[in-house]
Structure formats: C-alpha cells, structure tokens
C-alpha atoms as a PDB file:
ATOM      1  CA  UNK A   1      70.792 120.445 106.498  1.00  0.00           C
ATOM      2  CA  UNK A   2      73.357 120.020 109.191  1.00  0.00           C
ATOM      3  CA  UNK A   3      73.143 122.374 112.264  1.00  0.00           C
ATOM      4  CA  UNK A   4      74.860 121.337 114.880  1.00  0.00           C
ATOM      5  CA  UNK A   5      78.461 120.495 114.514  1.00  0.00           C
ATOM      6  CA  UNK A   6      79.192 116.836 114.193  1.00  0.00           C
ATOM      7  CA  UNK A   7      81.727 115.189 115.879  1.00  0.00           C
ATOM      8  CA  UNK A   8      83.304 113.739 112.637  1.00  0.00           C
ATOM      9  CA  UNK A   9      83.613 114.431 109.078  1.00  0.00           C
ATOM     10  CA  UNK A  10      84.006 111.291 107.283  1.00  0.00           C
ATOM     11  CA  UNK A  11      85.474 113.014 103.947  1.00  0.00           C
ATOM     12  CA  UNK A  12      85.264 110.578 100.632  1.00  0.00           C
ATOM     13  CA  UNK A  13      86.794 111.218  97.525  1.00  0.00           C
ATOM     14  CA  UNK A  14      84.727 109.721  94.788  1.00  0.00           C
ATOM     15  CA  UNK A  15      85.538 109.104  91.278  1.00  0.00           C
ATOM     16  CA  UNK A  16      82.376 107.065  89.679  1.00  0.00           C
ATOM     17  CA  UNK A  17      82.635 103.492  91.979  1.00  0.00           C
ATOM     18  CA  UNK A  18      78.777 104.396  92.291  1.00  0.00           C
ATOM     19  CA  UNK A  19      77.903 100.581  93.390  1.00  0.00           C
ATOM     20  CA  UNK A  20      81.433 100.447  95.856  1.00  0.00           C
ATOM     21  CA  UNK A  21      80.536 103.852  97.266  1.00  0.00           C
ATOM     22  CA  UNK A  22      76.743 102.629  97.889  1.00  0.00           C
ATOM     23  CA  UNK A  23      77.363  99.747  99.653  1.00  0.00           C
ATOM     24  CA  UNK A  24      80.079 101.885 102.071  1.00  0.00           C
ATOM     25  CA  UNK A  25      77.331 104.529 102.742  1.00  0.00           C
ATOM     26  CA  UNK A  26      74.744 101.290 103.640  1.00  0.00           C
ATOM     27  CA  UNK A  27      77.008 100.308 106.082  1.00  0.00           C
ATOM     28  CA  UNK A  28      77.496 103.295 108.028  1.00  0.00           C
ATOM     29  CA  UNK A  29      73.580 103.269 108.659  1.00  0.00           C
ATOM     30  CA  UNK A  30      72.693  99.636 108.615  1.00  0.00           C
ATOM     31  CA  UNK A  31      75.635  98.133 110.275  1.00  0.00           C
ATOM     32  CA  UNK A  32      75.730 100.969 112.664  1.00  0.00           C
ATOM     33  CA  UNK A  33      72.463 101.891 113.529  1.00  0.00           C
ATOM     34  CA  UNK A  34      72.967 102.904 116.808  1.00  0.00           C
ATOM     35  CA  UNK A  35      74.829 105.255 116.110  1.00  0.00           C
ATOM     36  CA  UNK A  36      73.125 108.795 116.371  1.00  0.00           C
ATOM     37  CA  UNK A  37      73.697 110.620 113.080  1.00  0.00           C
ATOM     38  CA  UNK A  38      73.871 114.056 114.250  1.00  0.00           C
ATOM     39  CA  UNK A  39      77.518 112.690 115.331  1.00  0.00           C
ATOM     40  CA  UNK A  40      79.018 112.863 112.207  1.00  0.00           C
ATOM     41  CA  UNK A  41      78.833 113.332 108.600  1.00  0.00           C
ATOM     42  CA  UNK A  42      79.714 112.181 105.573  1.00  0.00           C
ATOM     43  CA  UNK A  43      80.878 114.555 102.785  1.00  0.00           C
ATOM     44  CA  UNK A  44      81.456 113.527  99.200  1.00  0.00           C
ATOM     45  CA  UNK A  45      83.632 115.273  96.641  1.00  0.00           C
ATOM     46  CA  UNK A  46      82.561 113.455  93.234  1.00  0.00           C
ATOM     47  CA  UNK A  47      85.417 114.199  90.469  1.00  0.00           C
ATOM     48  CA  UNK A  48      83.392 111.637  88.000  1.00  0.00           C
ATOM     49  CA  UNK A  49      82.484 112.582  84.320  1.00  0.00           C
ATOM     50  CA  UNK A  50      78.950 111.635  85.305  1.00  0.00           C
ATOM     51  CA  UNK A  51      75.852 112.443  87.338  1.00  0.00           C
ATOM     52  CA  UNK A  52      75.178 108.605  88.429  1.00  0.00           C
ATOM     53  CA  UNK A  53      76.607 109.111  91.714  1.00  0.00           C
ATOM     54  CA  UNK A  54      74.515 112.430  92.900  1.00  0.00           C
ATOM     55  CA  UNK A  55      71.788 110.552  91.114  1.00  0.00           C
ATOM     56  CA  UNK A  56      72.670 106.867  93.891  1.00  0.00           C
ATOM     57  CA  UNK A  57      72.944 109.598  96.803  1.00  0.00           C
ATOM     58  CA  UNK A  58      69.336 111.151  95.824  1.00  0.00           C
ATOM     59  CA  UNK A  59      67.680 107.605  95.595  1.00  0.00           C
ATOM     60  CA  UNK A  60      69.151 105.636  98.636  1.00  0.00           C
ATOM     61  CA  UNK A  61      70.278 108.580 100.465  1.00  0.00           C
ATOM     62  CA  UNK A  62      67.903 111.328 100.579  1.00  0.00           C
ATOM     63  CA  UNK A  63      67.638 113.345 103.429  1.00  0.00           C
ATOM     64  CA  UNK A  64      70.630 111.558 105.091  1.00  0.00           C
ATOM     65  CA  UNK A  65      73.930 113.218 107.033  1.00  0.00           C
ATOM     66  CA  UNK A  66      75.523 113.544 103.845  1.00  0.00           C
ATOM     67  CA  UNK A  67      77.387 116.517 101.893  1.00  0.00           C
ATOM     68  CA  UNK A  68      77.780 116.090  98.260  1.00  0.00           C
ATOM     69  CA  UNK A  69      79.656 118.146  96.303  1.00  0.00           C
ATOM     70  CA  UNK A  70      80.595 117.687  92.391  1.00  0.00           C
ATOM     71  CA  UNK A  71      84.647 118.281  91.904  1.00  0.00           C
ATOM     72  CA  UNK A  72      86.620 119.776  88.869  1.00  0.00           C
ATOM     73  CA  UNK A  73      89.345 118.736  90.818  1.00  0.00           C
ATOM     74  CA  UNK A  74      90.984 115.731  89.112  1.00  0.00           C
ATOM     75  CA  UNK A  75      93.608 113.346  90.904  1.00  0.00           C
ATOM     76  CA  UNK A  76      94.570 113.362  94.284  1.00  0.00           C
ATOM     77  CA  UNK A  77      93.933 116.579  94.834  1.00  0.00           C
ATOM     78  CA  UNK A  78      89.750 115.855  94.914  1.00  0.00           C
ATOM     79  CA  UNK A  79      91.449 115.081  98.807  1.00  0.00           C
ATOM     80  CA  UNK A  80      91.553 118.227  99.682  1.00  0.00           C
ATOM     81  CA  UNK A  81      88.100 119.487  98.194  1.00  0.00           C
ATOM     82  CA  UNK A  82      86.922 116.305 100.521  1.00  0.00           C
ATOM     83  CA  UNK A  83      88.671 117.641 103.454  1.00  0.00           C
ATOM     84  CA  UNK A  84      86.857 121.483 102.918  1.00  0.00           C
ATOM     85  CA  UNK A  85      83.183 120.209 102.844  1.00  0.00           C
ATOM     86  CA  UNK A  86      83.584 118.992 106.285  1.00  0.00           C
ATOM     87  CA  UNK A  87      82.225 120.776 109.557  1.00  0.00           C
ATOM     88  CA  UNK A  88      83.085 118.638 112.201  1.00  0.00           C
ATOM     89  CA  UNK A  89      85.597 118.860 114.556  1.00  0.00           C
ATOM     90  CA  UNK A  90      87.598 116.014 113.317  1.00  0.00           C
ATOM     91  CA  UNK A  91      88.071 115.450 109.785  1.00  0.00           C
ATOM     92  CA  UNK A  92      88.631 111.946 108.567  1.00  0.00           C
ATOM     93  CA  UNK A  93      89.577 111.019 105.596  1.00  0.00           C
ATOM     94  CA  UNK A  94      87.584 107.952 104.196  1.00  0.00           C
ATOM     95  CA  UNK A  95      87.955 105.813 101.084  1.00  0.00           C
ATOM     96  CA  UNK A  96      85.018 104.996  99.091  1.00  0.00           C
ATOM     97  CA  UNK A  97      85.623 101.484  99.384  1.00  0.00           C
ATOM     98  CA  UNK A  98      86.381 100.876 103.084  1.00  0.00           C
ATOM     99  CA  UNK A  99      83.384  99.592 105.218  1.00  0.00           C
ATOM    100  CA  UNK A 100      82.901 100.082 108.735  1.00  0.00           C
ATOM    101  CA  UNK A 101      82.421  97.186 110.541  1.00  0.00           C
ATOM    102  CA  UNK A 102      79.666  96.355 112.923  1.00  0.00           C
ATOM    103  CA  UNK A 103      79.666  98.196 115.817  1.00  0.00           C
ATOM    104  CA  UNK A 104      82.861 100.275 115.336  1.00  0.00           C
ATOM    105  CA  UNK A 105      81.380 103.236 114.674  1.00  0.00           C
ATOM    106  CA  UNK A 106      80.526 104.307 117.714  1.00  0.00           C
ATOM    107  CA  UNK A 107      83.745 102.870 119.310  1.00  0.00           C
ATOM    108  CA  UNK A 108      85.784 105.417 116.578  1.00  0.00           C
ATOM    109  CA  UNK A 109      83.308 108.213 117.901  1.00  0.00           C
ATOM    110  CA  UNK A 110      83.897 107.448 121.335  1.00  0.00           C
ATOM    111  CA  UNK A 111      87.554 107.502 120.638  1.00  0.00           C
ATOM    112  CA  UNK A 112      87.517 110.931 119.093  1.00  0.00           C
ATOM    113  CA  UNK A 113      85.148 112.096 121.761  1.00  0.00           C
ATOM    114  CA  UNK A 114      87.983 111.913 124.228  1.00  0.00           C
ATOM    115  CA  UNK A 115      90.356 113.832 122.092  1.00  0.00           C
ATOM    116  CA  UNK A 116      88.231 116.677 121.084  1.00  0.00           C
ATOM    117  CA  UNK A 117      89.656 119.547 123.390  1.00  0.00           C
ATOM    118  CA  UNK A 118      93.430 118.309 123.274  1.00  0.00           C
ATOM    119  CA  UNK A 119      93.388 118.050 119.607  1.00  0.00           C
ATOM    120  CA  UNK A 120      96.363 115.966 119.101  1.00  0.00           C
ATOM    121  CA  UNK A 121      97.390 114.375 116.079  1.00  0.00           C
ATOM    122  CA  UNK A 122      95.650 111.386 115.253  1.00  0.00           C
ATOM    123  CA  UNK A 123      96.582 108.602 112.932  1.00  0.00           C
ATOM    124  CA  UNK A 124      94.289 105.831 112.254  1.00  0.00           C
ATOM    125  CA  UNK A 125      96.675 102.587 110.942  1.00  0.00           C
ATOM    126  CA  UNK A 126      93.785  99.842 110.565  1.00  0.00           C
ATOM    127  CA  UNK A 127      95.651  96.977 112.248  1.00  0.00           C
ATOM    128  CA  UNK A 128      98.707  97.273 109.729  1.00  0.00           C
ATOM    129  CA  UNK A 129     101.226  98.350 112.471  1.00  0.00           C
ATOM    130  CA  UNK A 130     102.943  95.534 114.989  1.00  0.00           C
ATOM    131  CA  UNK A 131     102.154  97.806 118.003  1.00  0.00           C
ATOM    132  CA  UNK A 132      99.817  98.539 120.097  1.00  0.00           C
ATOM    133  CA  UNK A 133      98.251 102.002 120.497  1.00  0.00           C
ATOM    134  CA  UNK A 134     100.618 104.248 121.635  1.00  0.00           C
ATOM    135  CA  UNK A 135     100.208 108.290 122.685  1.00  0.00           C
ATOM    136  CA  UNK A 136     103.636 109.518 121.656  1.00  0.00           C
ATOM    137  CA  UNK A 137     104.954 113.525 122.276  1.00  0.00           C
ATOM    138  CA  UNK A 138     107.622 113.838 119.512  1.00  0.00           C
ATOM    139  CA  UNK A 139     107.107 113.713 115.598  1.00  0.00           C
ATOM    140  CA  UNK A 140     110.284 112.290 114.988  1.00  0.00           C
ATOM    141  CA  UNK A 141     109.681 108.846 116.826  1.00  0.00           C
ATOM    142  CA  UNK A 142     105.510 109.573 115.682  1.00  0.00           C
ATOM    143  CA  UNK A 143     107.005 109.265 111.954  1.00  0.00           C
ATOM    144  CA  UNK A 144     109.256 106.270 112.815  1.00  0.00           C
ATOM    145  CA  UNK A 145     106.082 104.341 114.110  1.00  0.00           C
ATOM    146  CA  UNK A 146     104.089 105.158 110.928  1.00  0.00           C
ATOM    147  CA  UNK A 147     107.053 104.635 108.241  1.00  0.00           C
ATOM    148  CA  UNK A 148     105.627 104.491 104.892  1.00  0.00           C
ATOM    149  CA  UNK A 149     102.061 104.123 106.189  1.00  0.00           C
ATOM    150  CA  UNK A 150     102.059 108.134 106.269  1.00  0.00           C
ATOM    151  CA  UNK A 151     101.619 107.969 102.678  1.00  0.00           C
ATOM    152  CA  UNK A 152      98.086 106.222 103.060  1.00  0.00           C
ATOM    153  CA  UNK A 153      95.102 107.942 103.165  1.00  0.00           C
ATOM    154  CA  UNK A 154      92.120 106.187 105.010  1.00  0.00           C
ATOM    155  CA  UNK A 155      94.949 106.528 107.928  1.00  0.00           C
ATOM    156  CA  UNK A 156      94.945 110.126 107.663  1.00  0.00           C
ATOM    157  CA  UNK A 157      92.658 112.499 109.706  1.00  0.00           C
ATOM    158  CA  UNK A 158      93.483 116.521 110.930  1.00  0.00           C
ATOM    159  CA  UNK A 159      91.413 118.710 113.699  1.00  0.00           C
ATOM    160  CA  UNK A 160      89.117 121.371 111.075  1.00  0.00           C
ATOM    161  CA  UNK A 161      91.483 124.398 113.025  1.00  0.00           C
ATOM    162  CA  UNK A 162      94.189 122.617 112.313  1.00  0.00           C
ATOM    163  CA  UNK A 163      93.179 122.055 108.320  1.00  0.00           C
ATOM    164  CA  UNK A 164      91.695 126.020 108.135  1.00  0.00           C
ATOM    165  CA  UNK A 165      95.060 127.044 109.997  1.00  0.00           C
ATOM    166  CA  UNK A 166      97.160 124.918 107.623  1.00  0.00           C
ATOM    167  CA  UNK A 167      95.358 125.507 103.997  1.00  0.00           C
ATOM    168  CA  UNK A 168      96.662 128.001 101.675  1.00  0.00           C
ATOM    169  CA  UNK A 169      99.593 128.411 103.897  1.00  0.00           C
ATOM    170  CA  UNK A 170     101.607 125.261 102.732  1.00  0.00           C
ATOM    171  CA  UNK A 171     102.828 123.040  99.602  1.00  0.00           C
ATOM    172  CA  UNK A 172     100.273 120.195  98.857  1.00  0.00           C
ATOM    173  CA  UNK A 173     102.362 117.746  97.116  1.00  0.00           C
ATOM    174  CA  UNK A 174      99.836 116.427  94.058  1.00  0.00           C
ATOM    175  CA  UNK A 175     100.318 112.586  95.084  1.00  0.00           C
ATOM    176  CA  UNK A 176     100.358 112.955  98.700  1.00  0.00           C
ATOM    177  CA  UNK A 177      98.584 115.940  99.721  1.00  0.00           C
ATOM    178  CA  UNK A 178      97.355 114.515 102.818  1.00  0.00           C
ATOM    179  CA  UNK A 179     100.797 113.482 103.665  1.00  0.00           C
ATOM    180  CA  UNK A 180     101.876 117.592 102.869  1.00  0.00           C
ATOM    181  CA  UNK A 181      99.142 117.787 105.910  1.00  0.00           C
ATOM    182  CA  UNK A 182     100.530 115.309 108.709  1.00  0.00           C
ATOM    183  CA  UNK A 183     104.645 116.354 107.537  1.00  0.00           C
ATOM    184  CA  UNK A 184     103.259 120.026 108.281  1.00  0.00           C
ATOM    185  CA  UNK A 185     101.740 119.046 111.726  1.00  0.00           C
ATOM    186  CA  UNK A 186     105.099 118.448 113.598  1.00  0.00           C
ATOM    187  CA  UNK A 187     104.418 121.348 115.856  1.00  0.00           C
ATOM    188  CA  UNK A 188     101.449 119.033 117.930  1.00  0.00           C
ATOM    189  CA  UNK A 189     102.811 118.066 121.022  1.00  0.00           C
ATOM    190  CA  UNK A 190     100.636 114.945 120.627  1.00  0.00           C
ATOM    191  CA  UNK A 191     100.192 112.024 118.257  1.00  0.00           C
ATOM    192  CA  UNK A 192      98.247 109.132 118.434  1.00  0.00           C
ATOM    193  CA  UNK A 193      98.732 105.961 116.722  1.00  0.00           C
ATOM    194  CA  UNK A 194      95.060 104.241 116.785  1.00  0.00           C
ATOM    195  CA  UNK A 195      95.990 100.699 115.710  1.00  0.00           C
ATOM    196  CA  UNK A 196      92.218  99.229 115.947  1.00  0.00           C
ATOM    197  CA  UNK A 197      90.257  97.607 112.606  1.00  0.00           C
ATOM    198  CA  UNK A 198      87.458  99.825 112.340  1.00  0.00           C
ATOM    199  CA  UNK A 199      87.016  99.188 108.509  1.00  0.00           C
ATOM    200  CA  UNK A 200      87.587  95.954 105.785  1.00  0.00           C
ATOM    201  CA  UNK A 201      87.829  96.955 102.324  1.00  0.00           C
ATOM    202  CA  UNK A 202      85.756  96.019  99.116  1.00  0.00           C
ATOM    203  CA  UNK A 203      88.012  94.359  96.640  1.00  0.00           C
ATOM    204  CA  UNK A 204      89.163  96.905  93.855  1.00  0.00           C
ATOM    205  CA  UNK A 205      89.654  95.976  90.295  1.00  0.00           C
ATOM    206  CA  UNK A 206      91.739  98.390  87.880  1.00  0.00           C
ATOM    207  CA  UNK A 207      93.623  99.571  90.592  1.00  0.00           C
ATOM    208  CA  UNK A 208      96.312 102.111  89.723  1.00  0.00           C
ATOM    209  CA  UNK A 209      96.887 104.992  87.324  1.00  0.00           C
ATOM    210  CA  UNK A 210     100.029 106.763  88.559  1.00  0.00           C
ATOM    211  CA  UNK A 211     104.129 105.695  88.184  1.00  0.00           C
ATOM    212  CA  UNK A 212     104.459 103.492  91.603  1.00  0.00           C
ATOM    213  CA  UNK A 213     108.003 103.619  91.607  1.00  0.00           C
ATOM    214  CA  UNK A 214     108.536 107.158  90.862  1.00  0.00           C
ATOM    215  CA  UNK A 215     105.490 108.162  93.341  1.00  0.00           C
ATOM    216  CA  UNK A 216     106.559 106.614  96.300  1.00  0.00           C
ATOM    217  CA  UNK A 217     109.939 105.857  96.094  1.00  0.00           C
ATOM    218  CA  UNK A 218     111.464 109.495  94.428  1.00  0.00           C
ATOM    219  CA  UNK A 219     108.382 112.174  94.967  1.00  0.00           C
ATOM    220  CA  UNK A 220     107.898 110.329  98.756  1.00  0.00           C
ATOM    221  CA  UNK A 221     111.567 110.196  99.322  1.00  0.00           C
ATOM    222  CA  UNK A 222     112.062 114.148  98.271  1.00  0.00           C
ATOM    223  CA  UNK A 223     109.153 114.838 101.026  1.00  0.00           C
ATOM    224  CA  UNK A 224     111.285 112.848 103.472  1.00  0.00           C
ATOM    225  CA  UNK A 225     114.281 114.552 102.358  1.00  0.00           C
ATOM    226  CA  UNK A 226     112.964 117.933 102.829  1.00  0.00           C
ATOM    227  CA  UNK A 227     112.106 116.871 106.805  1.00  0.00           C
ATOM    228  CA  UNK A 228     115.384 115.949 107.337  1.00  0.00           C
ATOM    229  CA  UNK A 229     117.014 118.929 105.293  1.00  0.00           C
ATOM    230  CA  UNK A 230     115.037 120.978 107.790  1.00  0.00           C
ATOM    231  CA  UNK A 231     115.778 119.286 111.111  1.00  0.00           C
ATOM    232  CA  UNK A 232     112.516 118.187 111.504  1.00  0.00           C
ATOM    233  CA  UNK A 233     113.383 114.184 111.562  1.00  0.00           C
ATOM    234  CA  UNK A 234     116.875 112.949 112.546  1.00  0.00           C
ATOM    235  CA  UNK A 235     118.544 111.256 109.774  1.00  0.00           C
ATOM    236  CA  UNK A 236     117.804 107.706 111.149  1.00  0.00           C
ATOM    237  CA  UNK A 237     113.778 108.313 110.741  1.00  0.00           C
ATOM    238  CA  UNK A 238     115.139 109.409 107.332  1.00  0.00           C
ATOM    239  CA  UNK A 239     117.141 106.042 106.484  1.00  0.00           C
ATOM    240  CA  UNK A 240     114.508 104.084 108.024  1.00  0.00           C
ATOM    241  CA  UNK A 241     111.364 104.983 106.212  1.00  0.00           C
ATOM    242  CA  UNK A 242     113.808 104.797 102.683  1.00  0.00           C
ATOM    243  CA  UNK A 243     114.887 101.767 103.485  1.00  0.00           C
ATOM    244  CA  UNK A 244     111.488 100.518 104.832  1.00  0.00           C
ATOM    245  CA  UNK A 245     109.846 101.742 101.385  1.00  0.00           C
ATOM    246  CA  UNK A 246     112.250 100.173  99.374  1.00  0.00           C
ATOM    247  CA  UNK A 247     112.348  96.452 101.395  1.00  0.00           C
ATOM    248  CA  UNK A 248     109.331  96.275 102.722  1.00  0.00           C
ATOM    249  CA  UNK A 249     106.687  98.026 100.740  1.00  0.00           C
ATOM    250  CA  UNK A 250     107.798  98.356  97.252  1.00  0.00           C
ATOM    251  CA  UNK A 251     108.896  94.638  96.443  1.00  0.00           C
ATOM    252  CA  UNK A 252     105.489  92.956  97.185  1.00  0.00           C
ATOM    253  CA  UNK A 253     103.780  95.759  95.152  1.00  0.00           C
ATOM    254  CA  UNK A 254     106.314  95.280  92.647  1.00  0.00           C
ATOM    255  CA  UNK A 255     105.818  91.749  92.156  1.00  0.00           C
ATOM    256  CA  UNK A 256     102.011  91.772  91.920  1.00  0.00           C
ATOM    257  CA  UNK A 257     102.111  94.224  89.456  1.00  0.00           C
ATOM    258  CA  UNK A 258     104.248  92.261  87.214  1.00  0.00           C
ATOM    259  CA  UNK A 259     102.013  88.727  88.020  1.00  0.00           C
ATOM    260  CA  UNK A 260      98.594  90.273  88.423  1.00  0.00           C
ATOM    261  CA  UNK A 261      98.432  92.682  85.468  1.00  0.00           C
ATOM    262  CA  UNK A 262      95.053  92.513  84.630  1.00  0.00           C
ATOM    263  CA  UNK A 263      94.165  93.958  88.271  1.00  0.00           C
ATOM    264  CA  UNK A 264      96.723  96.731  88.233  1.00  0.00           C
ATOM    265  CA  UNK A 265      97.467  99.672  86.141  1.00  0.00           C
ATOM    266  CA  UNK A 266     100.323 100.956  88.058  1.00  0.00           C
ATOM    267  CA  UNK A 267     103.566 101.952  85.704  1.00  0.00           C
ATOM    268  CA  UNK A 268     106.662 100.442  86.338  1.00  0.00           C
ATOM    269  CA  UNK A 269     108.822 101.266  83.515  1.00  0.00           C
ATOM    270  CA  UNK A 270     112.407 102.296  83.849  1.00  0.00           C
ATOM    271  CA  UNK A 271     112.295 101.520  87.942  1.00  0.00           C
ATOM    272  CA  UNK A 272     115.952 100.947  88.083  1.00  0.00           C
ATOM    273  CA  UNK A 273     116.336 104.521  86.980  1.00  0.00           C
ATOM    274  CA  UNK A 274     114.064 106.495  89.173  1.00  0.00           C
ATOM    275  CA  UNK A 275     115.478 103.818  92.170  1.00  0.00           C
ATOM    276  CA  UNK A 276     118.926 105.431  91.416  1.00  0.00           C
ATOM    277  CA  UNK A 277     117.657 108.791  92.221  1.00  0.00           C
ATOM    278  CA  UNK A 278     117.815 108.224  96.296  1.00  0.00           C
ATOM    279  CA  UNK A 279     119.243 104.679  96.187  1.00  0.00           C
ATOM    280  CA  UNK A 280     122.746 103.481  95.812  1.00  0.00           C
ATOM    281  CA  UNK A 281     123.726 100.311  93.613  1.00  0.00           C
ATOM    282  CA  UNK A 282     124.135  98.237  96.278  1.00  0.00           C
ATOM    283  CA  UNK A 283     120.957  98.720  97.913  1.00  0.00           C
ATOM    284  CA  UNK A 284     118.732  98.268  94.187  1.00  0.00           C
ATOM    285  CA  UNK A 285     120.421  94.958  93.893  1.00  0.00           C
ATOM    286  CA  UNK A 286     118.707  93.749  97.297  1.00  0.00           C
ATOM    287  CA  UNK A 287     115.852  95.235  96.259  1.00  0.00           C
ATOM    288  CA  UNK A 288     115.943  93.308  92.991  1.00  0.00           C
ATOM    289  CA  UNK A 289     117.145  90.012  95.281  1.00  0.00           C
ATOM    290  CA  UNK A 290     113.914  90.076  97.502  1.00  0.00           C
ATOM    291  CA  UNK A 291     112.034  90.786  94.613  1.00  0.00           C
ATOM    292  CA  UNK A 292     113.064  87.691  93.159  1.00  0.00           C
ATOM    293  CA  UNK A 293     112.268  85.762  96.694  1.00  0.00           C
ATOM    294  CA  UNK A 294     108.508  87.749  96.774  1.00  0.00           C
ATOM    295  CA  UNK A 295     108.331  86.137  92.787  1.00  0.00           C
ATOM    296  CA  UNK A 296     109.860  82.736  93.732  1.00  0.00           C
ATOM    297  CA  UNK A 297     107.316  82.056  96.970  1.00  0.00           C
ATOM    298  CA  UNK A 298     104.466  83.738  94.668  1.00  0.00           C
ATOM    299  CA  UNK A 299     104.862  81.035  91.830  1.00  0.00           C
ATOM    300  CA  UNK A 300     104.944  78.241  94.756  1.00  0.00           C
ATOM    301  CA  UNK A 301     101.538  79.270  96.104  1.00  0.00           C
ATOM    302  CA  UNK A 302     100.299  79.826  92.604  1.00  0.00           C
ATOM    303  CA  UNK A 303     101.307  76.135  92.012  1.00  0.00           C
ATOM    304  CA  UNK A 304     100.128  74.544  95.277  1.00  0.00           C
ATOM    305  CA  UNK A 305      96.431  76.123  94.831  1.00  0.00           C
ATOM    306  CA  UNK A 306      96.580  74.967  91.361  1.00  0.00           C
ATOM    307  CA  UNK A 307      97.471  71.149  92.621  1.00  0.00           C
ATOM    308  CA  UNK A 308      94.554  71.577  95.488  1.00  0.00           C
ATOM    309  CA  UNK A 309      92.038  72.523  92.728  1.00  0.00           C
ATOM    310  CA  UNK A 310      93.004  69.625  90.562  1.00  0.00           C
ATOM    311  CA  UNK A 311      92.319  67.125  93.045  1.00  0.00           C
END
C-alpha cells in the first residue's frame, strides 16, 4: 500500500499485451533503479478478457508501487479509469508499450518536481516536435505548437485537481477522451511543451481497430471545430491543425495501411467520403497527390533494400 503521495502517476491502459506490458514495468525498476519508488506509481486499468495480466503483476511484481485494477470499460475510454486510480500529483498517461530509457526517470521526476505548486499544463511530445521546450501563456499558440499531436496519448498528462475538478463536469469524446481533457484546460495560464525522449517504444503488431479516417480527420476535426465555434482558438489554429492532419499526418498513415496490411487493422473504406465532411475538393485531391508521392518513394525504398539483400 501507498501512503504517501507520489509525485507521479504513471496511468497504463492495458488490454492483454501481458509480455509488452512486462517488459515496460522491468524497465521502470531495472533501468531506473535509482530512482526512489515512493516517487511515483504505476496504476493499471486491465480491460482484457483474461486474468494473465493480474496473474504477470502478482509473479514479477509483487509488492511493487503498482495499482491494478480490472476494467469493464472497453475502448478508449479504459483512459479514463487509468487516469482515476492515480494519487499523485501529476497524472501521466503511459502506454503499455513505451519504455523509459535509462536514466530518464528521474530527469522526468525532476522536471515535474519543479512544476508541482504552479500546476501548469504540461505536454510531454517525445522528440516529435521541431522545437525546443518552450513555456508558453496562451492556449491558442499552446495548440498551434502541438497540432495534431494533441490527439496522442503517451503526450498527455493533467494535475489530479485539475482531473477531479474536470471529471463528470465535461464531454469525453470516446476516441479522444484525453484530448476532451487538454481542449477543456484552456483556462491554465501555463503550458509546457516538454520536447525531451524519455521513452522508445516496443514494436506493435495488429495495430489498429478503429476507422482512421473518420477518427481523426471528421470526429478530431468536429473537436477542433467546436474550439473555434466557441472562441477558444482563432480560426488560423483551426486551418492549421486541419490542414496539418490532412498533409502531414494522414497520408503517411494512409499509405502504410494500404502497403503494410498485415501490421494494421485500421479501416479505410469510403475515405473520400468522410474527407468531404470538413474538406473541400480541391484540398482531397492534394491529399490524394502526396499520397501518391508517400506510395511512389515507399515502392523505391522497398526496391533498393530488396537489391541490397540480393547482393
């Protein structure tokens, strides 16, 4: 049992990737064994048809800072029941497959450690954003730095008053209910854009399950929409992030889908008419242009590996 409050919550949604999620817990204590444990905590909300995972945690993990929980809650939503089992003053979202590396551990600690009275928004990007960190004191330009990447998860933390404030008091979209979370924190006067690699991820296979088109680029859009209808972004943040989606994040995923399909289970079916929803004609041609560029350099590095391996 926990008593005193940790620092962190690391909150992981867990869905049966029993030998993934084991070799993510191992690194929190082997890699980072410096790190004193009564400064965080890991809680686990397991949504799996099974008991193999509680029966991993009991094994390996006994007696460890960890929360377990099992879920009813299926999809996205097993977020949420994540983000309640956690006591510490942060709470961090965490994916079962994403490893902290050597040493970072304590460096994220420190980092939150310096936070803890202010309590300002803070947004974890992993090294996928071309800037530096950056304290920034409006949400509008906070939302332009993040584009799209305010859909992702592992980015995602909230202060526990600010989650016990905000539950049961707002609409958690069923895709992005973490997002519902960060859109709904535009009243901090604060937000921080941590750019550092704390984590690598395991590779995934099967990875999918949901409509990508009409999940991020009509039920993500609406979200968007609903800022702007509300004066809570300026209509460039909104044109940016749509366009951003639909130029820079969607064609790549596209494309992979369509060439990798034994990795992915992602739906693409009728894109061009969810893409009408929030898109004009002009701008799903592009889209269908650069997706024909992404396929067109994709088949020239298949063929140039192939060539190297035949030698």
């Amino acid at each position: 049992m926990i008593i005193n409050k940790p620092i962190v919550s690391f909150c992981i949604p867990s869905n049966g990737r029993v030998e993934i999620l084991k070799k993510t817990l191992e690194c929190f204590f082997d890699l980072n064994i410096d790190v004193d444990i009564s400064l965080y905590e890991i809680c686990i909300s397991d949504n799996s048809q099974t008991n193999e995972t509680e029966d991993m945690l009991k094994i390996f993990f006994n007696k460890k800072n960890i929360v377990y929980k099992k879920s009813n809650i299926l999809s996205y939503l097993n977020l949420i029941e994540s983000l309640k089992l956690g006591n510490g003053s942060l709470l961090k979202l965490h994916n079962d497959y994403s490893i902290f590396k050597k040493g970072m551990l304590a460096l994220f600690i420190n980092e939150i450690k310096i936070y803890v009275n202010t309590k300002p928004c803070m947004f974890f990007t992993s090294g996928n954003i071309k800037l530096n960190n950056r304290n920034i004191n409006d949400f509008d330009i906070f939302l332009q730095n993040i584009s799209y990447w305010s859909t992702s998860a592992t980015c995602f933390s909230i202060w526990k008053d600010d989650f016990d404030m905000l539950y049961r008091h707002i609409n958690i979209n069923n895709m992005f209910p973490h997002t519902s979370f960060l859109f709904n924190s535009h009243y901090k006067s604060e937000f921080i854009i941590d750019n550092q690699l704390y984590i690598e991820n395991q590779p995934l296979e099967k990875k999918g399950g949901y409509h990508i088109t009409k999940t991020f680029c009509v039920d993500y859009i609406e979200m968007l929409y609903i800022l702007f209808e509300e004066n809570i972004i300026t209509k460039k943040t909104y044109k940016l992030i749509k366009s951003d989606i639909l130029y820079n994040f969607f064609p790549q995923w596209y494309v992979d889908i369509i060439i990798y399909k034994d990795k992915f289970t992602f739906d693409i079916s009728n894109t061009f008419r969810y893409l009408c929803i929030y898109y004009n004609k002009i701008e799903i041609l592009f889209f269908y242009f650069l997706v024909r560029i992404h396929l067109l350099f994709k088949i020239i590095k298949r063929c140039v590996l192939f060539i190297r391996r035949s030698r």
